[in-house]
C-alpha atoms as a PDB file:
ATOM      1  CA  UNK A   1      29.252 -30.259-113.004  1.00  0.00           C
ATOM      2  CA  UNK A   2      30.633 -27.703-110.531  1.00  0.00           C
ATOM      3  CA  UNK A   3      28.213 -25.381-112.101  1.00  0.00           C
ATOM      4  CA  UNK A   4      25.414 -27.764-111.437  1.00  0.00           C
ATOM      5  CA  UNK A   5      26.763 -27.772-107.690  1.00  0.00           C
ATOM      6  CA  UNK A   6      26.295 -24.241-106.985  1.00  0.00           C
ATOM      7  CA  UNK A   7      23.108 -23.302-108.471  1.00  0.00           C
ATOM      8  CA  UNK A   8      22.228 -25.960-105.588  1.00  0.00           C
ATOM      9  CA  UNK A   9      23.659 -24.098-103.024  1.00  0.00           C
ATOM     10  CA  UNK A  10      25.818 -26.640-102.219  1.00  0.00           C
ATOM     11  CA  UNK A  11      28.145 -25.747 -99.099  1.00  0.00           C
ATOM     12  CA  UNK A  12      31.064 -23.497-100.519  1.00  0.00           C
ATOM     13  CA  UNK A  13      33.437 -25.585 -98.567  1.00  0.00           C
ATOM     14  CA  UNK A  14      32.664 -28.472-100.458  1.00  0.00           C
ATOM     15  CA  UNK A  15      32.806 -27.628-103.666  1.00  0.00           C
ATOM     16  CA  UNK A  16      36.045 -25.867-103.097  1.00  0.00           C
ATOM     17  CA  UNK A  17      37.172 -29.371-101.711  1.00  0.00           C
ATOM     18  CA  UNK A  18      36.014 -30.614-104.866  1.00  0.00           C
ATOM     19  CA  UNK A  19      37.927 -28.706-106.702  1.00  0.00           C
ATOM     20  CA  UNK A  20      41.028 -28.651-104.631  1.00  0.00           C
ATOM     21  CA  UNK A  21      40.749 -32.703-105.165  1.00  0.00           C
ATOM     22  CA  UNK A  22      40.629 -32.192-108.502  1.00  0.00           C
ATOM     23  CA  UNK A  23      43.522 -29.780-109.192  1.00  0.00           C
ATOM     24  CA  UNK A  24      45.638 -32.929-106.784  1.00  0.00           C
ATOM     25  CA  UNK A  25      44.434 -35.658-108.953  1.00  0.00           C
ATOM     26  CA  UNK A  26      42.802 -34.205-112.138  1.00  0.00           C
ATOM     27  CA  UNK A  27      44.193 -30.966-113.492  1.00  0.00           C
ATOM     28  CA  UNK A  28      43.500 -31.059-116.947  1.00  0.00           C
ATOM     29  CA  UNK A  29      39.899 -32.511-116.240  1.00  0.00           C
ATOM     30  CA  UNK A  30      37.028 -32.450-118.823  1.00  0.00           C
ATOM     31  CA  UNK A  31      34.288 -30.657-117.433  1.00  0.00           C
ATOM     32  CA  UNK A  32      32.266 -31.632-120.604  1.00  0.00           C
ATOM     33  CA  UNK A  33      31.485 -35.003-119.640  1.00  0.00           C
ATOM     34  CA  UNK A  34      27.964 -34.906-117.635  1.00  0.00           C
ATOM     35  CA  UNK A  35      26.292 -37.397-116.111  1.00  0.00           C
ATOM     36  CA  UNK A  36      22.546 -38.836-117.830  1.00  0.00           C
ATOM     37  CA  UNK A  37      20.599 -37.550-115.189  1.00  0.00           C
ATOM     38  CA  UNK A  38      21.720 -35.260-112.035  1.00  0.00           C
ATOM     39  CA  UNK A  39      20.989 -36.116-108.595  1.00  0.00           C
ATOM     40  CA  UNK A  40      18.812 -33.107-106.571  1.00  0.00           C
ATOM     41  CA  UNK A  41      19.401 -33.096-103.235  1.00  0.00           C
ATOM     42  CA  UNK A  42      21.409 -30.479-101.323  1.00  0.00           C
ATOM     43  CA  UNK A  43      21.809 -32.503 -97.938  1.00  0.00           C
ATOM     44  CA  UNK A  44      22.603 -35.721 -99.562  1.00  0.00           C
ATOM     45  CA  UNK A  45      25.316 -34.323-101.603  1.00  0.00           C
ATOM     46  CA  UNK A  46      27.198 -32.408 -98.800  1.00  0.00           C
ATOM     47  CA  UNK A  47      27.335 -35.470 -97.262  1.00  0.00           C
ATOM     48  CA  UNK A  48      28.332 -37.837 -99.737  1.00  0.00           C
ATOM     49  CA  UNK A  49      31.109 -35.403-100.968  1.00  0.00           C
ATOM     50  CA  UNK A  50      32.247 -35.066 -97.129  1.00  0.00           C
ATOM     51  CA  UNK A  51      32.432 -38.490 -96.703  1.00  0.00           C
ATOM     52  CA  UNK A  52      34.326 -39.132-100.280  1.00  0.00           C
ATOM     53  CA  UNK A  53      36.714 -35.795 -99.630  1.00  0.00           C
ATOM     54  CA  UNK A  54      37.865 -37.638 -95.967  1.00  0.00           C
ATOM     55  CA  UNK A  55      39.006 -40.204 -98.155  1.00  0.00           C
ATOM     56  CA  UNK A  56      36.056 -42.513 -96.962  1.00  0.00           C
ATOM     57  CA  UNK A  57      34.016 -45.178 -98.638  1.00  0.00           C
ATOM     58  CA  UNK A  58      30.357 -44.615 -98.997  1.00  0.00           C
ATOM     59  CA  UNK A  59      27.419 -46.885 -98.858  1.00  0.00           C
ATOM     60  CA  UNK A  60      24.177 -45.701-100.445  1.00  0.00           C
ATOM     61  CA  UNK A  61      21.352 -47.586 -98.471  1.00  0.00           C
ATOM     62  CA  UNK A  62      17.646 -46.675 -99.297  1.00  0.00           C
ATOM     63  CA  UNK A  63      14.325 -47.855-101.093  1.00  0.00           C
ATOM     64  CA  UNK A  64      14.017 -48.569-104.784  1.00  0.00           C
ATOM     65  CA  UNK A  65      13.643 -45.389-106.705  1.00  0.00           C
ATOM     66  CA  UNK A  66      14.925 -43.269-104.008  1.00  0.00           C
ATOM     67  CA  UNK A  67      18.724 -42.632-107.294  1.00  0.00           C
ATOM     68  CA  UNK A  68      21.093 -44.257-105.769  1.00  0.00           C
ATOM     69  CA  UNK A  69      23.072 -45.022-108.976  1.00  0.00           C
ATOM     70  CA  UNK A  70      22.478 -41.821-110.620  1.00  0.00           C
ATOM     71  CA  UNK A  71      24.221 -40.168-107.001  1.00  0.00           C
ATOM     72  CA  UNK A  72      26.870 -42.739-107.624  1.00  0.00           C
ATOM     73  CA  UNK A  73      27.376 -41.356-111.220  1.00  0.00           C
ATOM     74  CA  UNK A  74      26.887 -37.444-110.150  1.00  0.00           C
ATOM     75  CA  UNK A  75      29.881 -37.927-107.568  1.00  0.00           C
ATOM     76  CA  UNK A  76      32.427 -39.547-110.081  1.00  0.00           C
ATOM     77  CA  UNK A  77      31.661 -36.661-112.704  1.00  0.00           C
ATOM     78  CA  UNK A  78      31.924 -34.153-110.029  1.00  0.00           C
ATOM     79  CA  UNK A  79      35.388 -35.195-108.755  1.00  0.00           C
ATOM     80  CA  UNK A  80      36.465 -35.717-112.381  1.00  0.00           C
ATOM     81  CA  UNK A  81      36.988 -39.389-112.044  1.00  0.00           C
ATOM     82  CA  UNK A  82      36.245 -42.758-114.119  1.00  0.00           C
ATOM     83  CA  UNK A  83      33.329 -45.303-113.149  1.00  0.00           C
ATOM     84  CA  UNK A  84      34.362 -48.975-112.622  1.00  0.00           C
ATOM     85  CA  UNK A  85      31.041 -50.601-111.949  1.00  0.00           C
ATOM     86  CA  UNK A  86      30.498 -53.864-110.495  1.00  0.00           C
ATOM     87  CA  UNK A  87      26.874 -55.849-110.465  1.00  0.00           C
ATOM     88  CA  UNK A  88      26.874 -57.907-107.597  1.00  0.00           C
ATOM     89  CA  UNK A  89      24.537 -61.057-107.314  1.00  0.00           C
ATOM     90  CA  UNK A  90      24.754 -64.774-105.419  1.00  0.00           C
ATOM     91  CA  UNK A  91      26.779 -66.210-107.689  1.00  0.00           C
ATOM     92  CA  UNK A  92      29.556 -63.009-107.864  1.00  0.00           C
ATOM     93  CA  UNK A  93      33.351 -64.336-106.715  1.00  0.00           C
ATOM     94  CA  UNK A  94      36.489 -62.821-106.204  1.00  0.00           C
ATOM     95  CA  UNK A  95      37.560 -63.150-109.944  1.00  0.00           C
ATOM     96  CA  UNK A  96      34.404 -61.222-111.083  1.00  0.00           C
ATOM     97  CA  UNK A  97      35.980 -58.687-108.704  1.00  0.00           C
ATOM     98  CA  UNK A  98      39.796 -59.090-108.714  1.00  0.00           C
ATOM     99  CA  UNK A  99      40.395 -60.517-112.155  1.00  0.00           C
ATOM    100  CA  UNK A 100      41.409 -63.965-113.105  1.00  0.00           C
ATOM    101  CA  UNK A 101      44.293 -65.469-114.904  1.00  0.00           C
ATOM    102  CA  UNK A 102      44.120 -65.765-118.906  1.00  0.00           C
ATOM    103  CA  UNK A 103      46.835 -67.129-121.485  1.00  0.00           C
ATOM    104  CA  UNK A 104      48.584 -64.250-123.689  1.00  0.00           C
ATOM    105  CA  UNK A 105      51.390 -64.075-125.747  1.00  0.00           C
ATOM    106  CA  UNK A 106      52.432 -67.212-124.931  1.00  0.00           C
ATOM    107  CA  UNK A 107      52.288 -67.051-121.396  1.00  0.00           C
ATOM    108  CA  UNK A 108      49.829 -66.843-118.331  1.00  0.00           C
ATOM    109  CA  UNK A 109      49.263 -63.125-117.064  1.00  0.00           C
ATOM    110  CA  UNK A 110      46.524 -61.664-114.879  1.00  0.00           C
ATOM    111  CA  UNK A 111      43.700 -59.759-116.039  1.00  0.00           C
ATOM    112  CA  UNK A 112      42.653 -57.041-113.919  1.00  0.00           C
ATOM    113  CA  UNK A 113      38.944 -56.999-113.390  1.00  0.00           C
ATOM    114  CA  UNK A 114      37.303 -53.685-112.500  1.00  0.00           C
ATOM    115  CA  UNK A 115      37.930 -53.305-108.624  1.00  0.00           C
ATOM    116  CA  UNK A 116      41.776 -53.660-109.860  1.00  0.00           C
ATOM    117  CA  UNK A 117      41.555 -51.134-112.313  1.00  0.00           C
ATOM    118  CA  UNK A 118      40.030 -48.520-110.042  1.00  0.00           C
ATOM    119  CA  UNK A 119      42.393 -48.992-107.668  1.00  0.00           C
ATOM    120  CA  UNK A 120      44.894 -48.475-109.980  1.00  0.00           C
ATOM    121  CA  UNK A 121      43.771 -45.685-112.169  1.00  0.00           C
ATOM    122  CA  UNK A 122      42.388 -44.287-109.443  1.00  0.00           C
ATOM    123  CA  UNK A 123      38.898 -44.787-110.390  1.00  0.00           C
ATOM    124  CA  UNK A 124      35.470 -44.911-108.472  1.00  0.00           C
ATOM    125  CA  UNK A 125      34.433 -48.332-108.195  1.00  0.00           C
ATOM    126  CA  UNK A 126      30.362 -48.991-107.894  1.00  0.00           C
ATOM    127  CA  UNK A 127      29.621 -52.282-106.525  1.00  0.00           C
ATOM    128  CA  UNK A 128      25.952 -52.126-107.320  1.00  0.00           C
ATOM    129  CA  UNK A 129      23.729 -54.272-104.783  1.00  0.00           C
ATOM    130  CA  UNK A 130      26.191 -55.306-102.727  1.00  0.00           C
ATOM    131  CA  UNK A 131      23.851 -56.836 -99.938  1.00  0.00           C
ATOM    132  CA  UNK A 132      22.638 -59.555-103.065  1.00  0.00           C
ATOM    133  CA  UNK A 133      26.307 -61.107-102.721  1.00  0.00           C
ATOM    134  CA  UNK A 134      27.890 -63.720-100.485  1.00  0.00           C
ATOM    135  CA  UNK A 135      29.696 -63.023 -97.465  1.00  0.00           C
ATOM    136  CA  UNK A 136      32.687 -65.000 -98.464  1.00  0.00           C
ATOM    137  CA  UNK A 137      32.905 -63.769-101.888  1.00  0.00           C
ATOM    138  CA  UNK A 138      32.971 -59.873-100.325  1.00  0.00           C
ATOM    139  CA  UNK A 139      35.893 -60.785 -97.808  1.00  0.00           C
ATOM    140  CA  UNK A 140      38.617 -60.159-100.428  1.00  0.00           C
ATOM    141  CA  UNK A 141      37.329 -56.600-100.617  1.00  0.00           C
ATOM    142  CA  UNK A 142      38.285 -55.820 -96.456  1.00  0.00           C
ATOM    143  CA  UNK A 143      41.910 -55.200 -97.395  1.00  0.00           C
ATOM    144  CA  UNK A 144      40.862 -52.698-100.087  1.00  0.00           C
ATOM    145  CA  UNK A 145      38.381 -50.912 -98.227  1.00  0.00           C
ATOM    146  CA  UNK A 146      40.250 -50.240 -94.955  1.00  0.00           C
ATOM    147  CA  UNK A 147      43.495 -48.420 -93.940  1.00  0.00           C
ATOM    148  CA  UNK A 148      45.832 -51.183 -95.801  1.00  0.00           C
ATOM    149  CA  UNK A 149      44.796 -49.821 -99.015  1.00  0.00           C
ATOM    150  CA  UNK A 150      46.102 -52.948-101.084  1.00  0.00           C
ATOM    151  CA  UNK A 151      44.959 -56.269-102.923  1.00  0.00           C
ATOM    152  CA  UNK A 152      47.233 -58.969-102.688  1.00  0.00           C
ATOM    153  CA  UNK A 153      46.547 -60.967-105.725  1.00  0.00           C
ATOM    154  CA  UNK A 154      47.449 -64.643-105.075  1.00  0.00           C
ATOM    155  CA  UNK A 155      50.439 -65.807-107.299  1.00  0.00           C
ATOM    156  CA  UNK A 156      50.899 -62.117-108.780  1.00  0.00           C
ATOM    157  CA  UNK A 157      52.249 -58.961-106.674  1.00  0.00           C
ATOM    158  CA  UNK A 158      51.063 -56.518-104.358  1.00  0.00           C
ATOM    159  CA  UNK A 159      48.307 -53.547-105.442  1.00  0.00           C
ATOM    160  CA  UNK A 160      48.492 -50.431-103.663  1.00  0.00           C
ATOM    161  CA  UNK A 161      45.137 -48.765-104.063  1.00  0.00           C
ATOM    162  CA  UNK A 162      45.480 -44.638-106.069  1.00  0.00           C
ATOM    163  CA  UNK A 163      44.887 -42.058-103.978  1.00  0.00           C
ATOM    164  CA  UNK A 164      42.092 -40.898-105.773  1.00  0.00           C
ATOM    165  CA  UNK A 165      40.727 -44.012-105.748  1.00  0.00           C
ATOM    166  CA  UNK A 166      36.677 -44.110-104.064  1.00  0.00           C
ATOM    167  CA  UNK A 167      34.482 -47.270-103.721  1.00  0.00           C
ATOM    168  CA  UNK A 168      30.691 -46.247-103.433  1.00  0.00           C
ATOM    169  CA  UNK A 169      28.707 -49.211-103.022  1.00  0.00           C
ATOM    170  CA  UNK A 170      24.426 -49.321-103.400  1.00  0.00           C
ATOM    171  CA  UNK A 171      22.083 -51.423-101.465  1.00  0.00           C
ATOM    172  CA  UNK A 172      18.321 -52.124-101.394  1.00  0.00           C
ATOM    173  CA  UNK A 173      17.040 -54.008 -98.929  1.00  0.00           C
ATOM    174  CA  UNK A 174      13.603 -54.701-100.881  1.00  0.00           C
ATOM    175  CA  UNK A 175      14.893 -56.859-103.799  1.00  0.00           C
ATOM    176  CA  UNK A 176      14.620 -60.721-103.291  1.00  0.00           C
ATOM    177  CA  UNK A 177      18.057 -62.378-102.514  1.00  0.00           C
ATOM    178  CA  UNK A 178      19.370 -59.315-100.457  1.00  0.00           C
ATOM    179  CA  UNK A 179      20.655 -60.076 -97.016  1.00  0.00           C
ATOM    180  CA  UNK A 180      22.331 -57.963 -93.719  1.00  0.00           C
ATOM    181  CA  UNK A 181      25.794 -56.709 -94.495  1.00  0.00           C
ATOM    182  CA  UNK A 182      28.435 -58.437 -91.954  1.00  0.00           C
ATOM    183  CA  UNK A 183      29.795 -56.387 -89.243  1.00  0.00           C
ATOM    184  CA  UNK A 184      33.235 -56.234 -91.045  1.00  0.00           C
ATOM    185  CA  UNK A 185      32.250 -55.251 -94.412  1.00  0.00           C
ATOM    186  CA  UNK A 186      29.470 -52.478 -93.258  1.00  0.00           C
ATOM    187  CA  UNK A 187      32.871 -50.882 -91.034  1.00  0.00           C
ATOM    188  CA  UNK A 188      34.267 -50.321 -93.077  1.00  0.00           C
ATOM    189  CA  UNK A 189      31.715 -47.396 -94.957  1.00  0.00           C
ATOM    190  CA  UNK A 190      30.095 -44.397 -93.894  1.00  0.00           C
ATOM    191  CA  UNK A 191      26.580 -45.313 -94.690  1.00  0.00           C
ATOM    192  CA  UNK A 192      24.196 -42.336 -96.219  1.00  0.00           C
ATOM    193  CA  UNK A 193      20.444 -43.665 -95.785  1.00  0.00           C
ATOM    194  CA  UNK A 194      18.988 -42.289 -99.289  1.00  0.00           C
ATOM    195  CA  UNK A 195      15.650 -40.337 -99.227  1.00  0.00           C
ATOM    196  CA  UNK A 196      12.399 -40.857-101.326  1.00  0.00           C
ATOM    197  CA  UNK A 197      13.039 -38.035-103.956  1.00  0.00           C
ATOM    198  CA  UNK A 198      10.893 -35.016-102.613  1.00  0.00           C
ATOM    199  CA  UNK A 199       8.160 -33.772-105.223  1.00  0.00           C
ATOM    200  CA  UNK A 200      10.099 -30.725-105.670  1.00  0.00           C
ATOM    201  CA  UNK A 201      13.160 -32.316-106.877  1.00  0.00           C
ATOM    202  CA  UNK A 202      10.920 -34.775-109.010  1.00  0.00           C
ATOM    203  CA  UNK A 203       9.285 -31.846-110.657  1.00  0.00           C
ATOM    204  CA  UNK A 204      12.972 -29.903-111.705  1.00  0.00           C
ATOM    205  CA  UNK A 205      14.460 -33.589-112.962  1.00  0.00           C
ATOM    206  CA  UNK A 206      11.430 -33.872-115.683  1.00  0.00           C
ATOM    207  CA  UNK A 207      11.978 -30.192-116.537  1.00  0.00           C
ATOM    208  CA  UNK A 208      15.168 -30.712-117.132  1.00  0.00           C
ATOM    209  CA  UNK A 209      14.432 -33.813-118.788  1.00  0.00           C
ATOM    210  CA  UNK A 210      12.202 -33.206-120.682  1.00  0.00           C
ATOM    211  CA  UNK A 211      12.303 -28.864-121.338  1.00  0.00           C
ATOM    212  CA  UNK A 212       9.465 -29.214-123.994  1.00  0.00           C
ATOM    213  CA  UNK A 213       6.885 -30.446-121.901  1.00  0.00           C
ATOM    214  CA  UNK A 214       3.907 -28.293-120.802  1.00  0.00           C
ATOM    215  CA  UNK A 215       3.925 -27.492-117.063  1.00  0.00           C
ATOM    216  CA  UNK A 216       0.527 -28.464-116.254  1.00  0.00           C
ATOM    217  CA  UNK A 217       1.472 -31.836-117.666  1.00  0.00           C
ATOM    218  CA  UNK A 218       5.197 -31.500-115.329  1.00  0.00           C
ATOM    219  CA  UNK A 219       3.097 -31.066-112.354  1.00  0.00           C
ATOM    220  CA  UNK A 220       0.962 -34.357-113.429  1.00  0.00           C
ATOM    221  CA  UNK A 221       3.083 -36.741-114.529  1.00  0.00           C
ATOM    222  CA  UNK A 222       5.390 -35.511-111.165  1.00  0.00           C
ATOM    223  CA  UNK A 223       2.139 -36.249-108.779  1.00  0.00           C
ATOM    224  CA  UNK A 224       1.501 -39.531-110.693  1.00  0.00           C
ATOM    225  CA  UNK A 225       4.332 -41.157-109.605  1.00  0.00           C
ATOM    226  CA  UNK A 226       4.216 -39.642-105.841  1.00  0.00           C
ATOM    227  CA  UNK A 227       0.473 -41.273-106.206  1.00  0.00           C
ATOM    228  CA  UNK A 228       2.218 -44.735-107.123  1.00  0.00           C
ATOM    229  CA  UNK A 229       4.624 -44.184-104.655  1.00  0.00           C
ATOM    230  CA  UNK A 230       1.882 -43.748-101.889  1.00  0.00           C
ATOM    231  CA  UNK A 231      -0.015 -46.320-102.666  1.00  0.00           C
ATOM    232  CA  UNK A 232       3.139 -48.817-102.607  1.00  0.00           C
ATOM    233  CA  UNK A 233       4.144 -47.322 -99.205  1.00  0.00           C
ATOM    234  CA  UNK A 234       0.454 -47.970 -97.650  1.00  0.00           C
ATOM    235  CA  UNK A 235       0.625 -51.675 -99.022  1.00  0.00           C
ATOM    236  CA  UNK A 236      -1.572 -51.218-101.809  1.00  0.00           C
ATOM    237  CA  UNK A 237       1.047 -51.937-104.580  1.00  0.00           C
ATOM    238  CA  UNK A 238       3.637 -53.564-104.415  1.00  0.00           C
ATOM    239  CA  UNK A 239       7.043 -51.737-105.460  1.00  0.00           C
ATOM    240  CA  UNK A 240       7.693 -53.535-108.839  1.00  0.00           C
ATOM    241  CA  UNK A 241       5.117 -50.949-110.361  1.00  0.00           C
ATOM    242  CA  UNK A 242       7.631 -47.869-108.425  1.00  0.00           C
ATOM    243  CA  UNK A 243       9.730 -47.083-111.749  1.00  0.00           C
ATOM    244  CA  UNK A 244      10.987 -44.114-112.235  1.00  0.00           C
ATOM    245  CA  UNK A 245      13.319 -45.017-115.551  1.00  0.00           C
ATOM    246  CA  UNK A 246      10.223 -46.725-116.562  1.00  0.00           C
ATOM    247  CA  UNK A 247       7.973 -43.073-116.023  1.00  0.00           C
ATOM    248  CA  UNK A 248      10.964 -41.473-117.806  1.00  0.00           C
ATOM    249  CA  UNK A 249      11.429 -43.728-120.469  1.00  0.00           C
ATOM    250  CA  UNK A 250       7.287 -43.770-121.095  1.00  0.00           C
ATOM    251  CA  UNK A 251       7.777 -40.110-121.558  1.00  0.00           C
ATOM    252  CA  UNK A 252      10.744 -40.278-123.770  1.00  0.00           C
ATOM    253  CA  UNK A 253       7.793 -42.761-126.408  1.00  0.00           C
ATOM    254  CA  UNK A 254       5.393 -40.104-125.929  1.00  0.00           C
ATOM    255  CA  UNK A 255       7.639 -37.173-126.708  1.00  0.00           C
ATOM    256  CA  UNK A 256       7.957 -39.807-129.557  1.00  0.00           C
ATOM    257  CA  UNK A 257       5.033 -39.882-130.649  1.00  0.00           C
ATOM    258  CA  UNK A 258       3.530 -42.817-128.930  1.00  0.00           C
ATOM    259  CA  UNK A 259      -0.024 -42.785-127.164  1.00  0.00           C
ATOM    260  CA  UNK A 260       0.211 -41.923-123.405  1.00  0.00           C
ATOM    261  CA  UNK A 261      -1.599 -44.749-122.063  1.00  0.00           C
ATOM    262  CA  UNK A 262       0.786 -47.377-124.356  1.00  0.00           C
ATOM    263  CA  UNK A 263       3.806 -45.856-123.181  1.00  0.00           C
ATOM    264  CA  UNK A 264       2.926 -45.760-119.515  1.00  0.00           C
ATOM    265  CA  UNK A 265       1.607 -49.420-119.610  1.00  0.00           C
ATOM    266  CA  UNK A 266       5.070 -50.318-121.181  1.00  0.00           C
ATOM    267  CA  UNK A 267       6.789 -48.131-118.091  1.00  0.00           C
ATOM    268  CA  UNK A 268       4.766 -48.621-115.582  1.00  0.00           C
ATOM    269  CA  UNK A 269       1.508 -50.911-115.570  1.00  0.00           C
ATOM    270  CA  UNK A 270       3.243 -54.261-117.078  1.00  0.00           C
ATOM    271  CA  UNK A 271       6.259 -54.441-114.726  1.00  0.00           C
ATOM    272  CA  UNK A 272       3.354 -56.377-112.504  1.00  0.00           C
ATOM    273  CA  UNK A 273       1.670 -59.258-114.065  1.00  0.00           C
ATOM    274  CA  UNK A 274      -0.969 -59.191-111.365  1.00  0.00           C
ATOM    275  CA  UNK A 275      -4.433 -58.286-112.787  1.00  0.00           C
ATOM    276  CA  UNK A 276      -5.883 -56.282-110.191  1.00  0.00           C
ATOM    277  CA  UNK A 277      -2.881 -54.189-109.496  1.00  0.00           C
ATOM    278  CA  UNK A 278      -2.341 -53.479-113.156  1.00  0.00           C
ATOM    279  CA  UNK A 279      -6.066 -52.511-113.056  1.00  0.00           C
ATOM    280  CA  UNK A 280      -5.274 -49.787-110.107  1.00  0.00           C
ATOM    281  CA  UNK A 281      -2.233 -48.696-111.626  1.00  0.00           C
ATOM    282  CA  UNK A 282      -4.617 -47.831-114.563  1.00  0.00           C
ATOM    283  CA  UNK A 283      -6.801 -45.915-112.435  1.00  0.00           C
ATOM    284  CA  UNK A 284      -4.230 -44.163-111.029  1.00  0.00           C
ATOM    285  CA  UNK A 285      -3.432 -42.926-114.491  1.00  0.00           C
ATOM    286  CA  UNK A 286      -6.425 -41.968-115.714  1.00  0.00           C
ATOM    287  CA  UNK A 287      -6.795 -40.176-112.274  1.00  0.00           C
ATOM    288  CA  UNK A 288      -3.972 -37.623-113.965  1.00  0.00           C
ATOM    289  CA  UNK A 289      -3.612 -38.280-117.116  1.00  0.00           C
ATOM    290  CA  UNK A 290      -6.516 -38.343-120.100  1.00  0.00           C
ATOM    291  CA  UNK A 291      -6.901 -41.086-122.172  1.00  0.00           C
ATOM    292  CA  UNK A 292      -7.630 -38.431-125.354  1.00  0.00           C
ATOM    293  CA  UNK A 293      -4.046 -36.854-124.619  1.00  0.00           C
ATOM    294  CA  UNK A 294      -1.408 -37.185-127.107  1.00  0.00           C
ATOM    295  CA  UNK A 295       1.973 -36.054-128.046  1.00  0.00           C
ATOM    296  CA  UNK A 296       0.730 -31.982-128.684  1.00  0.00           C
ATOM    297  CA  UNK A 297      -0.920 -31.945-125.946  1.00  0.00           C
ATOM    298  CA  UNK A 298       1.899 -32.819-123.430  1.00  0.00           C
ATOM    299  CA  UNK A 299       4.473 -31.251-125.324  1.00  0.00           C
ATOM    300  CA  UNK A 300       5.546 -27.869-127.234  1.00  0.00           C
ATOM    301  CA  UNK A 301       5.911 -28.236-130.915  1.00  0.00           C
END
């Protein structure tokens, strides 16, 4: 992962933070474990590890598609750390945080739940969507996330939150049921506003991806989705067709074997039930991508 950091020119300084962090907390850390996809973006990551090295929390604010999850992901395998993740939604309470009581051995006990067990193993701790939550239901987190450091679990003792221990949380403000963080809870982060992935970037992540495609059809499949991504951004889609694990996983069927127009109306065109958009998301398509291409011609044998 370190590797990956400075073939991007990532600032020496942080990576030798990085790895100063992990000789503290992780010396005999396995380097083998990568993440699914990596992150590309030299700005955002300097930041993002500056803000985690400071022993900050981070909140990754920014439009669908724009990876905040797979940065999320790329920073915990960087500083050598587990993932704790959290899905938040409306109905999300302190126990589906904190942990809950439950009846073993005879007795009642507490079961941590996964902001517990970061903070104790010294875990990062992804609390995915955090703006689709209630208010009340994030106030047990202000304690954790500011300089106290601790949960105080009702009925049970004090938790003193691991050194090591990181909570990066994601929002989208797009999504129905989001709302505006409170005053208190946003504090208490150093907010990184995430950037559309630039073409560039888009281009190397399907390379990587996918290292037996042609690169004629790298460059097309790359400008399809900035062409969907235009088109949502002037109003003339909406953003449920802006899918880039549903562009990756269409390529994953065609590599396959499966017909490029099936796989990207699987991706792509059917995440919208609305006729006329699905009928301009097929233009768009065709626009790039021929309707007699097939498995040998978008990849190497």
């Amino acid at each position: 992962m370190l590797k990956f950091l400075e073939e991007e020119q990532i600032d020496p300084r942080v990576i030798e933070g990085i790895r100063e962090f992990r000789r503290r907390f992780v010396p005999e850390a396995d380097d083998t474990v990568l993440p699914r996809y990596f992150y590309y973006g030299k700005e955002v990551w300097e930041q993002a590890a500056q803000a985690l090295l400071a022993g900050e929390n981070l909140l990754l604010a920014g439009a669908k598609a724009t990876g905040k999850n797979v940065l999320a992901e790329n920073l915990a395998a960087a500083f050598g750390r587990p993932v704790y993740n959290v899905s938040l939604h409306i109905n999300a309470d302190a126990a589906s945080m904190l942990g809950t009581d439950t009846f073993k051995d005879g007795e009642v006990s507490f079961r941590p739940g996964p902001v517990c067990e970061a903070a104790t193993e010294g875990g990062f701790c992804v609390l995915d969507e955090i703006n689709m939550a209630r208010n009340e239901a994030l106030a047990v987190l202000h304690s954790v996330l500011d300089f106290r450091r601790s949960i105080q679990i009702p009925g049970y003792q004090k938790i003193r939150i691991h050194p090591a221990s990181r909570f990066i949380a994601t929002m989208n403000y797009g999504y129905a049921g989001t709302r505006e963080l409170n005053e208190a809870l946003s504090s208490r982060f150093m907010v990184l506003a995430m950037p559309e992935i630039a073409k560039e970037d888009l281009s190397r992540l399907l390379e990587k991806e996918f290292p037996s495609m042609k690169p004629e059809y790298v460059k097309q499949f790359t400008s399809l989705f900035i062409d969907i991504r235009d088109k949502c951004r002037s109003g003339e889609l909406t953003e449920k067709v802006l899918d880039l694990r549903g562009l990756t996983g269409a390529l994953r069927m065609m590599e396959g074997g499966l017909a490029p127009c099936q796989a990207l109306d699987m991706g792509i065109t059917n995440k919208t039930a609305d006729d006329y958009e699905q009928s301009l998301v097929r233009d768009i398509i065709s626009s790039r991508i021929s309707r007699k291409a097939d498995r040998d011609t978008i990849f190497t044998v």
